[in-house]
PDB file of N, CA and C in Angstrom:
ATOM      1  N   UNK A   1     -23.655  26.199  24.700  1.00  0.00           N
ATOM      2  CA  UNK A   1     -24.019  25.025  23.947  1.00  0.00           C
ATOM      3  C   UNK A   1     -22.991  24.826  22.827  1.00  0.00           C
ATOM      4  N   UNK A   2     -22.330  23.455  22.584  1.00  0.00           N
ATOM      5  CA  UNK A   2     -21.498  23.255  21.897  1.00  0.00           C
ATOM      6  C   UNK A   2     -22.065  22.609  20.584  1.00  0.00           C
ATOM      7  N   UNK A   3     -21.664  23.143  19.470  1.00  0.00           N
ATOM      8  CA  UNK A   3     -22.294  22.824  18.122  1.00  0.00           C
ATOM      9  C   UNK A   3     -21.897  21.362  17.481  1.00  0.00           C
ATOM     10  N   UNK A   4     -22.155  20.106  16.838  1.00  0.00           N
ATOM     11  CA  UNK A   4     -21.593  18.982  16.822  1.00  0.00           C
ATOM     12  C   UNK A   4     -21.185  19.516  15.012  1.00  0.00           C
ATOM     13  N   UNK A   5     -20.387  18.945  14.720  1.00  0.00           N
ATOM     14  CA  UNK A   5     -20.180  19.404  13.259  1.00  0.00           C
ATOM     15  C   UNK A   5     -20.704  18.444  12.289  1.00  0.00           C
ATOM     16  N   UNK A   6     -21.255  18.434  11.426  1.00  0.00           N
ATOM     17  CA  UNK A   6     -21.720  17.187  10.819  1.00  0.00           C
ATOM     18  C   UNK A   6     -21.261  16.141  10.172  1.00  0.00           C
ATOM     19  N   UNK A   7     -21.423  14.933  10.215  1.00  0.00           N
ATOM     20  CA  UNK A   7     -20.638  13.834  10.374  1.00  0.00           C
ATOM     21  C   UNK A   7     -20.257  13.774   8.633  1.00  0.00           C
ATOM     22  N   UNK A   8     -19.300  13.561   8.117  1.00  0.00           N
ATOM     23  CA  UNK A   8     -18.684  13.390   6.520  1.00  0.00           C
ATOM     24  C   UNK A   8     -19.727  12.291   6.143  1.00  0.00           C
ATOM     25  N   UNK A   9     -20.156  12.491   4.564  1.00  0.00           N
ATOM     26  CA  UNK A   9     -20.618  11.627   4.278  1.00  0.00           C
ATOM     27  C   UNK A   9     -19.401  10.413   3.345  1.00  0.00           C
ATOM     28  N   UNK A  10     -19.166   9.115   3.312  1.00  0.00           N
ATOM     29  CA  UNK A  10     -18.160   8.733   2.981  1.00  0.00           C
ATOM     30  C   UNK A  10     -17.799   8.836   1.286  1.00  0.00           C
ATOM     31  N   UNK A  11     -19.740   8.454   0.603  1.00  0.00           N
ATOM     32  CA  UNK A  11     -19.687   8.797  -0.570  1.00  0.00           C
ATOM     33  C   UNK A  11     -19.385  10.288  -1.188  1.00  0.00           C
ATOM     34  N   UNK A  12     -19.906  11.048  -0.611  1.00  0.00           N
ATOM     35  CA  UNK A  12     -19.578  12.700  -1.344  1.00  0.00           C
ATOM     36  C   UNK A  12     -18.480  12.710  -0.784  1.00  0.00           C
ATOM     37  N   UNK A  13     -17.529  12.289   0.481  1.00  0.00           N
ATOM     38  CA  UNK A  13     -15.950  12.635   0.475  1.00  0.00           C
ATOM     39  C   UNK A  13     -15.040  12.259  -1.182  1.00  0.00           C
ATOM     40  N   UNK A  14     -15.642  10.748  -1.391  1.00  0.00           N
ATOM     41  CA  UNK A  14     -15.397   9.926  -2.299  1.00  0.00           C
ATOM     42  C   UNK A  14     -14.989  10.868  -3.698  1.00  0.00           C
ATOM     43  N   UNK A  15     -16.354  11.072  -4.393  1.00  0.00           N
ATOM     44  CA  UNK A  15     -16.643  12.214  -5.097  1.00  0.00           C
ATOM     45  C   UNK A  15     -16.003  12.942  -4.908  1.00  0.00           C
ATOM     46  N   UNK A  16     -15.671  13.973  -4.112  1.00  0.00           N
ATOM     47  CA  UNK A  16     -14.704  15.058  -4.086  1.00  0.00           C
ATOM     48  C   UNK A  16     -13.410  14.992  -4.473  1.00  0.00           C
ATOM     49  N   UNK A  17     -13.268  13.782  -3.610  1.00  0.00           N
ATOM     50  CA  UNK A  17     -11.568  13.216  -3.831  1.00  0.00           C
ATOM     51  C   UNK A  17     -11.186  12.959  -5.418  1.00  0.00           C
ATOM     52  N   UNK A  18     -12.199  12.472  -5.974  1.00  0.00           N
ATOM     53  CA  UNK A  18     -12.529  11.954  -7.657  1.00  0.00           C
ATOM     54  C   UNK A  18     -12.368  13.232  -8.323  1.00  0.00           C
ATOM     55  N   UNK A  19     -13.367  14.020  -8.075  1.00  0.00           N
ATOM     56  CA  UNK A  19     -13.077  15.400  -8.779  1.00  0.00           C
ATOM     57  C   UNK A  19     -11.546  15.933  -8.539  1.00  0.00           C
ATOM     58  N   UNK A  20     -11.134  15.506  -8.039  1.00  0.00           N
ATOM     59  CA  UNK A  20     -10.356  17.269  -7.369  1.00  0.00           C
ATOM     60  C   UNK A  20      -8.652  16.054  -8.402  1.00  0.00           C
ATOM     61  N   UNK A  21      -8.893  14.761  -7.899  1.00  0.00           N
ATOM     62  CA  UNK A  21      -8.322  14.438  -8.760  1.00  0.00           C
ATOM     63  C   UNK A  21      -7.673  14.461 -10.287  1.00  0.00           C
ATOM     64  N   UNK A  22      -9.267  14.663 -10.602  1.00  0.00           N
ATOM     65  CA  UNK A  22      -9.559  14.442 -12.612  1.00  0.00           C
ATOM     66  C   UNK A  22      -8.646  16.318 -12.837  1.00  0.00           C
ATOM     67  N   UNK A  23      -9.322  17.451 -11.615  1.00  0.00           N
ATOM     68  CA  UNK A  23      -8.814  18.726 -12.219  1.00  0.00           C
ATOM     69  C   UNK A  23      -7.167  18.593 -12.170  1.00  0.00           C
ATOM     70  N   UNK A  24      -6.407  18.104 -11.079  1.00  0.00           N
ATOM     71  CA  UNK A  24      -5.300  18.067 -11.266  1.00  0.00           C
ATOM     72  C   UNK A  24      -4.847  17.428 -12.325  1.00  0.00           C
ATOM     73  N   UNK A  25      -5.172  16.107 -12.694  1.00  0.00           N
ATOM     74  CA  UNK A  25      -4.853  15.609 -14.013  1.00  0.00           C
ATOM     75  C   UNK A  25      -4.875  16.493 -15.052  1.00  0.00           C
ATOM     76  N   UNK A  26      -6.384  16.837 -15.316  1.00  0.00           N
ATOM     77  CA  UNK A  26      -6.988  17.953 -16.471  1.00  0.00           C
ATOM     78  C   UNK A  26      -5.610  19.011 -16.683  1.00  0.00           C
ATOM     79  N   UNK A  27      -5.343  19.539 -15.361  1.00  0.00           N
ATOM     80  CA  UNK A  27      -4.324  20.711 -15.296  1.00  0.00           C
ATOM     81  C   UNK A  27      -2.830  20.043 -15.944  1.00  0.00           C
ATOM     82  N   UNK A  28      -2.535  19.008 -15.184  1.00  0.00           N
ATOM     83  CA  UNK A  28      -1.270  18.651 -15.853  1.00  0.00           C
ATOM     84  C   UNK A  28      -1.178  18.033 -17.534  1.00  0.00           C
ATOM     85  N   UNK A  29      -2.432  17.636 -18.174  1.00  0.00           N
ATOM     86  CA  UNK A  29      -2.466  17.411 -19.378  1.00  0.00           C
ATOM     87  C   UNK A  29      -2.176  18.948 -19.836  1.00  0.00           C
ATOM     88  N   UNK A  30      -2.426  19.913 -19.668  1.00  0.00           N
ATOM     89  CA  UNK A  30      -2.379  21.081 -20.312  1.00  0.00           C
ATOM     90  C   UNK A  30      -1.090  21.679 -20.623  1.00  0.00           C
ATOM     91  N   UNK A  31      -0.809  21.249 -18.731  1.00  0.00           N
ATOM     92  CA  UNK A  31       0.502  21.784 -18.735  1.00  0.00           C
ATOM     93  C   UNK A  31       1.617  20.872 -19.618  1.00  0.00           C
ATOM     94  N   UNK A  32       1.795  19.794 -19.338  1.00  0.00           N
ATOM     95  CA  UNK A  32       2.617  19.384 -20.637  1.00  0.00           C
ATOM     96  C   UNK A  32       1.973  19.511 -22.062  1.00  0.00           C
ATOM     97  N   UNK A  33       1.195  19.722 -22.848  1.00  0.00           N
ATOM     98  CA  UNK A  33       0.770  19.949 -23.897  1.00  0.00           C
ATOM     99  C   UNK A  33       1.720  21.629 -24.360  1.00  0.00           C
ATOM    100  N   UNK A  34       0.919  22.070 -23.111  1.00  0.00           N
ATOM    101  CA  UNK A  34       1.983  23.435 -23.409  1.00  0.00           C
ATOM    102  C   UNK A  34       3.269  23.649 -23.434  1.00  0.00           C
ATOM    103  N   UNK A  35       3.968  22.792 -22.751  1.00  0.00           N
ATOM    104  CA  UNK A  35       5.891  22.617 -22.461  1.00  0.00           C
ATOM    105  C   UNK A  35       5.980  22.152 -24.230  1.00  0.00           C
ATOM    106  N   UNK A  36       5.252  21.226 -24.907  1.00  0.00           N
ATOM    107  CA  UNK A  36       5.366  20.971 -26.234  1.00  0.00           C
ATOM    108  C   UNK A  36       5.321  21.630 -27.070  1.00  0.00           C
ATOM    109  N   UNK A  37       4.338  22.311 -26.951  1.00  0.00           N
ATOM    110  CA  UNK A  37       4.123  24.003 -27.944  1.00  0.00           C
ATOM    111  C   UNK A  37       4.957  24.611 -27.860  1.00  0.00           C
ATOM    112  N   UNK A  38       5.803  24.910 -26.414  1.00  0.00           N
ATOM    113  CA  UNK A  38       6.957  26.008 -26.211  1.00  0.00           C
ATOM    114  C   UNK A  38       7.605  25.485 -26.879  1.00  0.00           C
ATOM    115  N   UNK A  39       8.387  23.788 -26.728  1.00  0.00           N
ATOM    116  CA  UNK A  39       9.086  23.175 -27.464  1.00  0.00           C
ATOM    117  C   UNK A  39       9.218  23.490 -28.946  1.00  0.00           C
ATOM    118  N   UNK A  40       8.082  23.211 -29.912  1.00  0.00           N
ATOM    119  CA  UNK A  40       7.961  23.363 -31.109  1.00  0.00           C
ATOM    120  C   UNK A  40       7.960  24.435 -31.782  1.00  0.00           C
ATOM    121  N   UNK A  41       7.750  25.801 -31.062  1.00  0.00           N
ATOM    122  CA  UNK A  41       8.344  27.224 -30.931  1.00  0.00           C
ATOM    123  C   UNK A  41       9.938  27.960 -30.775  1.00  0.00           C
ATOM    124  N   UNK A  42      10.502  26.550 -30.407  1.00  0.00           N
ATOM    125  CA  UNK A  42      11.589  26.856 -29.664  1.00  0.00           C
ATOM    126  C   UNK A  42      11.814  28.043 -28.866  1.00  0.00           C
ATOM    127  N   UNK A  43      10.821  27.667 -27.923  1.00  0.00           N
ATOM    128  CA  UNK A  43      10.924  28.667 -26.763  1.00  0.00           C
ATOM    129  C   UNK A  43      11.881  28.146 -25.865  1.00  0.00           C
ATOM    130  N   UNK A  44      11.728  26.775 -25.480  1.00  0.00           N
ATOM    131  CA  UNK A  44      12.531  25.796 -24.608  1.00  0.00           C
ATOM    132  C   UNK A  44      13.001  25.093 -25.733  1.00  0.00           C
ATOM    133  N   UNK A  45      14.525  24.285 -24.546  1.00  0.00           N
ATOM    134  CA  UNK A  45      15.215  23.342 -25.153  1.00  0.00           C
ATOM    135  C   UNK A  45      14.673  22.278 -25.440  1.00  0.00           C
ATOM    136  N   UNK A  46      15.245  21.251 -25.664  1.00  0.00           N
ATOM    137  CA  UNK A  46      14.498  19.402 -25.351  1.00  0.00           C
ATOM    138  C   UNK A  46      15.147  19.317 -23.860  1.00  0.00           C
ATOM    139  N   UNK A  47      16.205  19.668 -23.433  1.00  0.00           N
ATOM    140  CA  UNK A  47      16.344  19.012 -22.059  1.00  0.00           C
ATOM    141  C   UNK A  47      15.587  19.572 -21.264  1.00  0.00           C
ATOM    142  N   UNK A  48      15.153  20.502 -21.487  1.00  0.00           N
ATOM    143  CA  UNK A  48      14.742  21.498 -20.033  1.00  0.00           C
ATOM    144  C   UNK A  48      12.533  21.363 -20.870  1.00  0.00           C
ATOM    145  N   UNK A  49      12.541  20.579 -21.808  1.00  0.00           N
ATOM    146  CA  UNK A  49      11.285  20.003 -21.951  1.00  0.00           C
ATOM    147  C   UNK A  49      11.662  18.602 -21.238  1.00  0.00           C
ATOM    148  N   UNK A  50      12.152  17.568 -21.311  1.00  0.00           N
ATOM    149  CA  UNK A  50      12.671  16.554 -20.857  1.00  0.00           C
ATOM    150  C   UNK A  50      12.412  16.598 -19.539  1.00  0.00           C
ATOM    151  N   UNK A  51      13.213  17.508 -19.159  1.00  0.00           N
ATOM    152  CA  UNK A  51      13.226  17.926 -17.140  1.00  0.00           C
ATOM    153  C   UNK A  51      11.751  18.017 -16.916  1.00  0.00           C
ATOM    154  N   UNK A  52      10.961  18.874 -17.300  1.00  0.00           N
ATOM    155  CA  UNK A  52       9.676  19.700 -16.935  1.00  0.00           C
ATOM    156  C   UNK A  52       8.845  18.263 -16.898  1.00  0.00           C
ATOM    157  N   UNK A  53       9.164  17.874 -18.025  1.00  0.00           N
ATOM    158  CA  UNK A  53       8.156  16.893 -18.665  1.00  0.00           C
ATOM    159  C   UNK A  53       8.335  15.678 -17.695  1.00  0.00           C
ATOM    160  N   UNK A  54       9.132  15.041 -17.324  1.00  0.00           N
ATOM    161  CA  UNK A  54       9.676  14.021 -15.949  1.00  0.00           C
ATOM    162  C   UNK A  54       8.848  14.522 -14.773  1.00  0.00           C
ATOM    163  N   UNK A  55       9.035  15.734 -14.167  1.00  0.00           N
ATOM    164  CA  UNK A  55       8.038  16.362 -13.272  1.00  0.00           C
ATOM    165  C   UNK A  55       6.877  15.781 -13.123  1.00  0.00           C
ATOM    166  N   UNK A  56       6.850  16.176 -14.113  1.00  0.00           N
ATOM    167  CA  UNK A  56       4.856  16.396 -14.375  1.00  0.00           C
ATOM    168  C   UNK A  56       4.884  15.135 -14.625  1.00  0.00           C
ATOM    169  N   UNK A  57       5.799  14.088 -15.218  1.00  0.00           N
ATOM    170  CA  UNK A  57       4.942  12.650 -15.041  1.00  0.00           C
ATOM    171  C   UNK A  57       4.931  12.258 -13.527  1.00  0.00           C
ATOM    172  N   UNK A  58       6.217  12.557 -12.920  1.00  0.00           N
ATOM    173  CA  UNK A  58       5.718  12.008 -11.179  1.00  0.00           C
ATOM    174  C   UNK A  58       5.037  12.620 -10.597  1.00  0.00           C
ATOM    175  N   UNK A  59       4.749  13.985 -10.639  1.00  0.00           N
ATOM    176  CA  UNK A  59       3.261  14.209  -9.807  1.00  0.00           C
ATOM    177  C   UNK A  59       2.228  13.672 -10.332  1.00  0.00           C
ATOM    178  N   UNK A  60       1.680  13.107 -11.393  1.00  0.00           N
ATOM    179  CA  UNK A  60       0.631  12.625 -12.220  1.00  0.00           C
ATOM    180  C   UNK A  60       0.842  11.138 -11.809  1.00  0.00           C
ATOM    181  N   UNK A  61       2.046  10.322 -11.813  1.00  0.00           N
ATOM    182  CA  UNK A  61       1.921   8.805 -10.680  1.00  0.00           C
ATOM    183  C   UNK A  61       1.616   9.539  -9.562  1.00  0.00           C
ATOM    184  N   UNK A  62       1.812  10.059  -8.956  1.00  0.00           N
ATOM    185  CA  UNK A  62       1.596  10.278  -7.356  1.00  0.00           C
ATOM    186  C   UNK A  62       0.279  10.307  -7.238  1.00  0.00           C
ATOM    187  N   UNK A  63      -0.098  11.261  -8.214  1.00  0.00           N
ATOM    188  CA  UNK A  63      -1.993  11.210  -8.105  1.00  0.00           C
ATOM    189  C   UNK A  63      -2.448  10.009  -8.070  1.00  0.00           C
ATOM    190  N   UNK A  64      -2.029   9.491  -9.462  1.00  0.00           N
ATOM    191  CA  UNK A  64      -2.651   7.996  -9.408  1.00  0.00           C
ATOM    192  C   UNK A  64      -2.533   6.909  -8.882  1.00  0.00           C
ATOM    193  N   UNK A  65      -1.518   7.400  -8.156  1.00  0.00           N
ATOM    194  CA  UNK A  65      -1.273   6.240  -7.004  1.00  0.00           C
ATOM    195  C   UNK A  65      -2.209   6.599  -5.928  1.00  0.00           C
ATOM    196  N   UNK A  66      -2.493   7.623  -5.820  1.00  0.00           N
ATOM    197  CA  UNK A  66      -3.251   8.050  -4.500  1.00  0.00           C
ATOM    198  C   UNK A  66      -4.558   7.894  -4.471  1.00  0.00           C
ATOM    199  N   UNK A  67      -4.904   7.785  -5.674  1.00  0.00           N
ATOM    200  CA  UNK A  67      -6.277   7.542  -6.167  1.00  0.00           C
ATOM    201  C   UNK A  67      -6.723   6.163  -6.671  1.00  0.00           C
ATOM    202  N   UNK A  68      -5.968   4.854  -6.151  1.00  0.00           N
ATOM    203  CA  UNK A  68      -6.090   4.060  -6.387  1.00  0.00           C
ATOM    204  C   UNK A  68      -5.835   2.964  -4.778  1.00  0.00           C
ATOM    205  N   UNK A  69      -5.298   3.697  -4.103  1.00  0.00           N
ATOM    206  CA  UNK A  69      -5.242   3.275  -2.599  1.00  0.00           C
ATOM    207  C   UNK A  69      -6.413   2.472  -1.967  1.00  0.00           C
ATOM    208  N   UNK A  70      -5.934   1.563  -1.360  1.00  0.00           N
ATOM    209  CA  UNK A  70      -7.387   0.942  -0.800  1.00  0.00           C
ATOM    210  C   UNK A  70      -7.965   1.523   0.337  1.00  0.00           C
TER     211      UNK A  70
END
């Protein structure tokens, strides 16, 4: 007997997708907050905050582009 798997619900996919979103955001607010602290420590340079910091803004469009898709 073959087991049927249960069908996705579209709203709790929805939700998930929402969450999992907000933590990546959540995570990348931190993470640049922290490249700033190193900064103001002079742990890091400004360019190589500059570099990091460019990063982390295009994965953060990418999210929000992805999360705004029809």
């Amino acid at each position: 007997m073959l087991l049927e798997a249960p069908k996705p619900d579209p709203v709790q996919a929805a939700r998930a997708a929402s969450f999992e979103r907000e933590l990546w955001l959540t995570g990348l607010r931190a993470e640049r907050a922290e490249l700033y602290r190193l900064r103001s420590v002079s742990r890091i340079d400004d360019d190589t905050l500059r570099s990091l910091v460019d990063e982390i803004d295009l994965i953060e469009a990418s999210i929000r582009a992805a999360g705004t898709a029809p």
